[in-house]
PDB file of N, CA and C in Angstrom:
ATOM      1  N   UNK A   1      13.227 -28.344  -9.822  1.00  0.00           N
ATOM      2  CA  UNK A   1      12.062 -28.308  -8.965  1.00  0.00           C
ATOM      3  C   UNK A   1      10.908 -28.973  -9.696  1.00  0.00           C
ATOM      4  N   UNK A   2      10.118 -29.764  -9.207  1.00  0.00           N
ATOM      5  CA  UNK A   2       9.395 -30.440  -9.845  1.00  0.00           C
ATOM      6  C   UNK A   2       7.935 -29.530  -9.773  1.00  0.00           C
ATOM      7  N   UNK A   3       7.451 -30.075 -10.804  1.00  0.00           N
ATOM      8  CA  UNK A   3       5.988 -28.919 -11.117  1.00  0.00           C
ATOM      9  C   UNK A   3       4.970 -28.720 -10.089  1.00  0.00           C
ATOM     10  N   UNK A   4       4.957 -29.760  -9.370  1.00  0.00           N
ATOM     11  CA  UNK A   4       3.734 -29.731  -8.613  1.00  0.00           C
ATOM     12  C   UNK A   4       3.970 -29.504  -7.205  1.00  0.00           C
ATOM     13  N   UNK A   5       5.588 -29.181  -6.944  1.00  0.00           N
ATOM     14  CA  UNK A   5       5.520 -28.950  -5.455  1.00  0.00           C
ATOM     15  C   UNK A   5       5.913 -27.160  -5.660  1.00  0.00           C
ATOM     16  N   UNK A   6       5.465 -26.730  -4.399  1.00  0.00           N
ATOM     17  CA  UNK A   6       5.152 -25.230  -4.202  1.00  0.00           C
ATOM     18  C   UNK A   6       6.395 -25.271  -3.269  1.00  0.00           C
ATOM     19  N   UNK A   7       6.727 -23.808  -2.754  1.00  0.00           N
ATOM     20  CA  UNK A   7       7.884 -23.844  -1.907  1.00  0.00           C
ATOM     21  C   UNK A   7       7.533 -23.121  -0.684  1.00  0.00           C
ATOM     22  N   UNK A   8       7.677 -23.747   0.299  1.00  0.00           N
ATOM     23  CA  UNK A   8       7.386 -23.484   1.806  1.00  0.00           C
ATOM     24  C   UNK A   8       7.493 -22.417   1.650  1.00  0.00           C
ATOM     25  N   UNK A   9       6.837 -21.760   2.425  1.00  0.00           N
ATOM     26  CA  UNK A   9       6.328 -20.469   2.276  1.00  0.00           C
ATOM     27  C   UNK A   9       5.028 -20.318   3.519  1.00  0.00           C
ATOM     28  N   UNK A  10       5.263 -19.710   4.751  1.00  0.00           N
ATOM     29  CA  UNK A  10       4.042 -19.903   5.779  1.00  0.00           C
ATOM     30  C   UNK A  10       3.289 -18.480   4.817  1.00  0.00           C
ATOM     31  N   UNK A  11       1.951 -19.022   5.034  1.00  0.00           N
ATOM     32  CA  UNK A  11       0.985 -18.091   5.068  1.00  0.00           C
ATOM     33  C   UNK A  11       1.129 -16.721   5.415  1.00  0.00           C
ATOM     34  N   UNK A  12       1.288 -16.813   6.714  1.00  0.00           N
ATOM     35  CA  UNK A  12       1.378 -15.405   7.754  1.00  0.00           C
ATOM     36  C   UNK A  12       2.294 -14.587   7.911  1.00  0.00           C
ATOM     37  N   UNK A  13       3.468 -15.427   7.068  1.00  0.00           N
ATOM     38  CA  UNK A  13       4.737 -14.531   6.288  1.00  0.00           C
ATOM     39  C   UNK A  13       4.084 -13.712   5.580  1.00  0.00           C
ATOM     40  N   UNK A  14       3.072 -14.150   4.226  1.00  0.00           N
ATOM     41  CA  UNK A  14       3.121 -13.284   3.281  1.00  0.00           C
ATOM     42  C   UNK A  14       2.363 -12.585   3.574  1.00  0.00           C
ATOM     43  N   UNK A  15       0.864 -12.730   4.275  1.00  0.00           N
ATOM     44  CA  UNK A  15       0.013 -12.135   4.739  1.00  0.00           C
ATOM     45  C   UNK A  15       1.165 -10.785   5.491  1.00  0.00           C
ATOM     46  N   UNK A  16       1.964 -11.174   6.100  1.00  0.00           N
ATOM     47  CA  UNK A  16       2.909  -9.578   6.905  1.00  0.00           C
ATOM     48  C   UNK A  16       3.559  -9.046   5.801  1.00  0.00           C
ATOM     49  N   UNK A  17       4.233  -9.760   4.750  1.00  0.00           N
ATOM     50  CA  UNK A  17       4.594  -9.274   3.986  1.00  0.00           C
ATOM     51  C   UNK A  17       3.821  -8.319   3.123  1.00  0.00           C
ATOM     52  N   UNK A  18       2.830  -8.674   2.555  1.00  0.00           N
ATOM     53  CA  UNK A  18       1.546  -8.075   2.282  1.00  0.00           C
ATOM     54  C   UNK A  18       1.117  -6.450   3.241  1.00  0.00           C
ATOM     55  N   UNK A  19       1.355  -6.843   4.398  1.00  0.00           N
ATOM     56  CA  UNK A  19       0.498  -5.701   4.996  1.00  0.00           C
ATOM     57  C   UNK A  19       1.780  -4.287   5.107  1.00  0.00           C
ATOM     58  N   UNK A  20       2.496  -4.777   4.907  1.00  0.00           N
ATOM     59  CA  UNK A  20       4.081  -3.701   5.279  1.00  0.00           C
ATOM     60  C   UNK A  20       3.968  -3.316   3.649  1.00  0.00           C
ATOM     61  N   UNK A  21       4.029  -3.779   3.118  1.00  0.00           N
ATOM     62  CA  UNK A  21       4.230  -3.442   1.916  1.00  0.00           C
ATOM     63  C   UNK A  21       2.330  -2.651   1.362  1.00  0.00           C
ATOM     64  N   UNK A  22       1.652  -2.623   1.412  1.00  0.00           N
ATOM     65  CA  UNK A  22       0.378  -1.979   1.851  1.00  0.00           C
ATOM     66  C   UNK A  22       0.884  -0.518   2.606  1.00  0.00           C
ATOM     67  N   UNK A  23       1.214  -0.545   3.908  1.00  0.00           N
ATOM     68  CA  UNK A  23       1.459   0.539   4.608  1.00  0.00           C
ATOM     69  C   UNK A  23       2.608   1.407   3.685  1.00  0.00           C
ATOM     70  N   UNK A  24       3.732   0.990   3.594  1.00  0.00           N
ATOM     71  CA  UNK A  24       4.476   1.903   3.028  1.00  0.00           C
ATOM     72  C   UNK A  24       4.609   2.235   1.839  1.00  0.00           C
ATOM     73  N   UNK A  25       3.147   1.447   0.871  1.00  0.00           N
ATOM     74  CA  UNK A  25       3.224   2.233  -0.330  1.00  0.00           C
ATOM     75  C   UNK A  25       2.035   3.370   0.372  1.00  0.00           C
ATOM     76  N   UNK A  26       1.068   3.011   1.321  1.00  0.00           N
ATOM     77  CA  UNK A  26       0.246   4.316   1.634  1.00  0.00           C
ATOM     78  C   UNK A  26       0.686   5.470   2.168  1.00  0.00           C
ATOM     79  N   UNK A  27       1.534   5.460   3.138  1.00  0.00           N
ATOM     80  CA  UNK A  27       2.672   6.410   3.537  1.00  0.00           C
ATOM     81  C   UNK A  27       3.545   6.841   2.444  1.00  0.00           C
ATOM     82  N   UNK A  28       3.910   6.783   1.305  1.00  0.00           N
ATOM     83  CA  UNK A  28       4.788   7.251   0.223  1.00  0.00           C
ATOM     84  C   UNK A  28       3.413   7.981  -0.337  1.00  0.00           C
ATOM     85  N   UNK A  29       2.116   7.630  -0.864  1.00  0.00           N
ATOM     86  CA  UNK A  29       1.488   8.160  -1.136  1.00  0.00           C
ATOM     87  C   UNK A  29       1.151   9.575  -0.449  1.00  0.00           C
ATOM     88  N   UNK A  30       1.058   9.216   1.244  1.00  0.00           N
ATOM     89  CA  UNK A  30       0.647  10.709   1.943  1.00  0.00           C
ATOM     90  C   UNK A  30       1.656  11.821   1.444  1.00  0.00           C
ATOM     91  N   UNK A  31       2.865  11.206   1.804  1.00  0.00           N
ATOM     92  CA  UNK A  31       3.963  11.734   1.548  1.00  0.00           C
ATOM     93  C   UNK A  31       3.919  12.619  -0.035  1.00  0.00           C
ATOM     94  N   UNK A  32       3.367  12.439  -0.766  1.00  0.00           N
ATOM     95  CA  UNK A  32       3.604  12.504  -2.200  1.00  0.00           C
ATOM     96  C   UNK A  32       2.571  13.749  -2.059  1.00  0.00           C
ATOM     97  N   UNK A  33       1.232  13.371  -1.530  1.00  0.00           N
ATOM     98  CA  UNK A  33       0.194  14.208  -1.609  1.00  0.00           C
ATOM     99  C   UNK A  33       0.075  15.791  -0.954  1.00  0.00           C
ATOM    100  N   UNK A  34       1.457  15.263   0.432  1.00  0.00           N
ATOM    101  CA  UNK A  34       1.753  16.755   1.024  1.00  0.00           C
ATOM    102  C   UNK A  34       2.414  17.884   0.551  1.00  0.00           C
ATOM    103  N   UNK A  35       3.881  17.064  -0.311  1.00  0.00           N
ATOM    104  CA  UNK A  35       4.405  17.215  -0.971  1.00  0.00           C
ATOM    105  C   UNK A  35       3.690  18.017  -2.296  1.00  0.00           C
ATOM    106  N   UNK A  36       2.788  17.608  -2.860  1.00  0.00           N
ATOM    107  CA  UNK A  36       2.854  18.352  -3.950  1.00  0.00           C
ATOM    108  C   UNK A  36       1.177  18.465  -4.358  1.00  0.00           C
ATOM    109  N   UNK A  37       0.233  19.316  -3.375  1.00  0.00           N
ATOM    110  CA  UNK A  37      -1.036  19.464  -3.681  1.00  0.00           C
ATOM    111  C   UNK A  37      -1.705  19.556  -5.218  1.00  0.00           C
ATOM    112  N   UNK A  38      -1.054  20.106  -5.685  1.00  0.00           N
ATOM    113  CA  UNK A  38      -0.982  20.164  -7.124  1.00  0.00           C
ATOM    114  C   UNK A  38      -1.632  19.056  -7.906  1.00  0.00           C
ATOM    115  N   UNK A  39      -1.497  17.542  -7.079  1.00  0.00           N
ATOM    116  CA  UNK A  39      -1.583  16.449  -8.253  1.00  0.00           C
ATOM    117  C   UNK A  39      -3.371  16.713  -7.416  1.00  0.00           C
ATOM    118  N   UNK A  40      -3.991  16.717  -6.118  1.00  0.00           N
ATOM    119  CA  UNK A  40      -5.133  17.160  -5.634  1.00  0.00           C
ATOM    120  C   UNK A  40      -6.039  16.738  -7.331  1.00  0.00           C
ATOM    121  N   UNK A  41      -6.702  15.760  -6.887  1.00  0.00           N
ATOM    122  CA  UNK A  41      -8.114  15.191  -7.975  1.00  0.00           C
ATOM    123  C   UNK A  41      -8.011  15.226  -9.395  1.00  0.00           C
ATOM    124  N   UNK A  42      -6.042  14.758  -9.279  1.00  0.00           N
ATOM    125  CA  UNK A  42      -5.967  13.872 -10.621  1.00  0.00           C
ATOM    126  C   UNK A  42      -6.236  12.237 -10.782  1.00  0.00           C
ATOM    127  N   UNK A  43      -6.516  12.037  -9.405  1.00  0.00           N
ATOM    128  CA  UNK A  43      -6.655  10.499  -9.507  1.00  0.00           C
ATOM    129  C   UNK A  43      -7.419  10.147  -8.302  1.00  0.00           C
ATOM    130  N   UNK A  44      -8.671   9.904  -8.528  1.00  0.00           N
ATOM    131  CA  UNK A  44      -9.643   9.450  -7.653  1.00  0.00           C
ATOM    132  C   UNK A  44      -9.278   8.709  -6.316  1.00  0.00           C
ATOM    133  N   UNK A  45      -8.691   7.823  -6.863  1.00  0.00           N
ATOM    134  CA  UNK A  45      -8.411   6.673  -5.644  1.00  0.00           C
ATOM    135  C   UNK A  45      -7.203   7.119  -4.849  1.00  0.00           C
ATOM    136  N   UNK A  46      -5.811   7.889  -5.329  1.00  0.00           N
ATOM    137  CA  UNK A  46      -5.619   8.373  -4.610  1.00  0.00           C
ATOM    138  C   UNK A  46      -6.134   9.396  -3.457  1.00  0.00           C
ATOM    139  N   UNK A  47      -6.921  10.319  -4.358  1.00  0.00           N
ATOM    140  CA  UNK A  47      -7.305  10.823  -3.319  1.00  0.00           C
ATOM    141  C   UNK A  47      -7.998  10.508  -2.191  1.00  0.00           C
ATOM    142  N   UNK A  48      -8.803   9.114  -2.297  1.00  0.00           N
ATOM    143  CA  UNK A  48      -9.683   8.359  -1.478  1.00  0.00           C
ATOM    144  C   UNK A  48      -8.852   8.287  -0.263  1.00  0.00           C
ATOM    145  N   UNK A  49      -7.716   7.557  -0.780  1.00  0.00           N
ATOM    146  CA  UNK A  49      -6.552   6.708   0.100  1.00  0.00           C
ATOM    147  C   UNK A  49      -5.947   7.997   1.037  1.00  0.00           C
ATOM    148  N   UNK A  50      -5.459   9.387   0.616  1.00  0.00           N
ATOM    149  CA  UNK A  50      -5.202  10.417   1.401  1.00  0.00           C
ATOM    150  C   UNK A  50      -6.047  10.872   2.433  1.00  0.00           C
ATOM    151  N   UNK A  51      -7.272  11.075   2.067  1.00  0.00           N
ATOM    152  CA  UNK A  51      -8.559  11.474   3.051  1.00  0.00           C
ATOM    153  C   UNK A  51      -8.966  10.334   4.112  1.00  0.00           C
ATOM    154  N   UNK A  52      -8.744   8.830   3.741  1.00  0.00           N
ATOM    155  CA  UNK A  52      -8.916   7.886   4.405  1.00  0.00           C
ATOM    156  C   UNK A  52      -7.863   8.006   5.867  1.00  0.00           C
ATOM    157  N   UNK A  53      -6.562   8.296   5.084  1.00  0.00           N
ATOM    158  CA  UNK A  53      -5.249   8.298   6.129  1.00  0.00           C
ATOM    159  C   UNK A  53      -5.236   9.670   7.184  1.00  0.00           C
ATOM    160  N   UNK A  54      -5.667  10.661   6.485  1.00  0.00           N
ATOM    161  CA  UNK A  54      -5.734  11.508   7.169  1.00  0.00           C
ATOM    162  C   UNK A  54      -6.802  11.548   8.115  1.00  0.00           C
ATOM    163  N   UNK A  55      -7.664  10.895   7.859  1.00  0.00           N
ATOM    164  CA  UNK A  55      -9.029  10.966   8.955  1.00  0.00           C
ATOM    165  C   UNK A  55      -8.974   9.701   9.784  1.00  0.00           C
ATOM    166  N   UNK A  56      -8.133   8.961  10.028  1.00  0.00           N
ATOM    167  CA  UNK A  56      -7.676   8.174  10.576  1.00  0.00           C
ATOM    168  C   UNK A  56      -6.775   8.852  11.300  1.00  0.00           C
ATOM    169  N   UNK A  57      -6.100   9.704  11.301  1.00  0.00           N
ATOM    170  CA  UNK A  57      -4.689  10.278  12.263  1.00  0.00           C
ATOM    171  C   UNK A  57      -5.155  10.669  13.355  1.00  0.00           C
TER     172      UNK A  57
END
């Protein structure tokens, strides 16, 4: 493969690829957080991301 060519690849593939992969690491997260209150404001941003999802439902 020569250096300077890139490999087809549409945009709006990865952009979906991107967004699925977004969702179901946030859903493994809810999942994690129901699962086991315990971890509850060991990690900021998770917790952001739980309260975000849940107030969205």
């Amino acid at each position: 493969m020569d250096e300077h060519s890139t490999p087809e690849v549409p945009i709006d593939r990865v952009a979906e690829q991107r967004a699925l992969l977004r969702l179901r690491h946030s859903a493994a997260l809810t999942n994690l957080m129901v699962e086991r209150t315990d971890l509850r404001g060991v990690h900021a941003l998770a917790d952001t991301i739980d309260d975000a999802i849940r107030w969205s439902a």
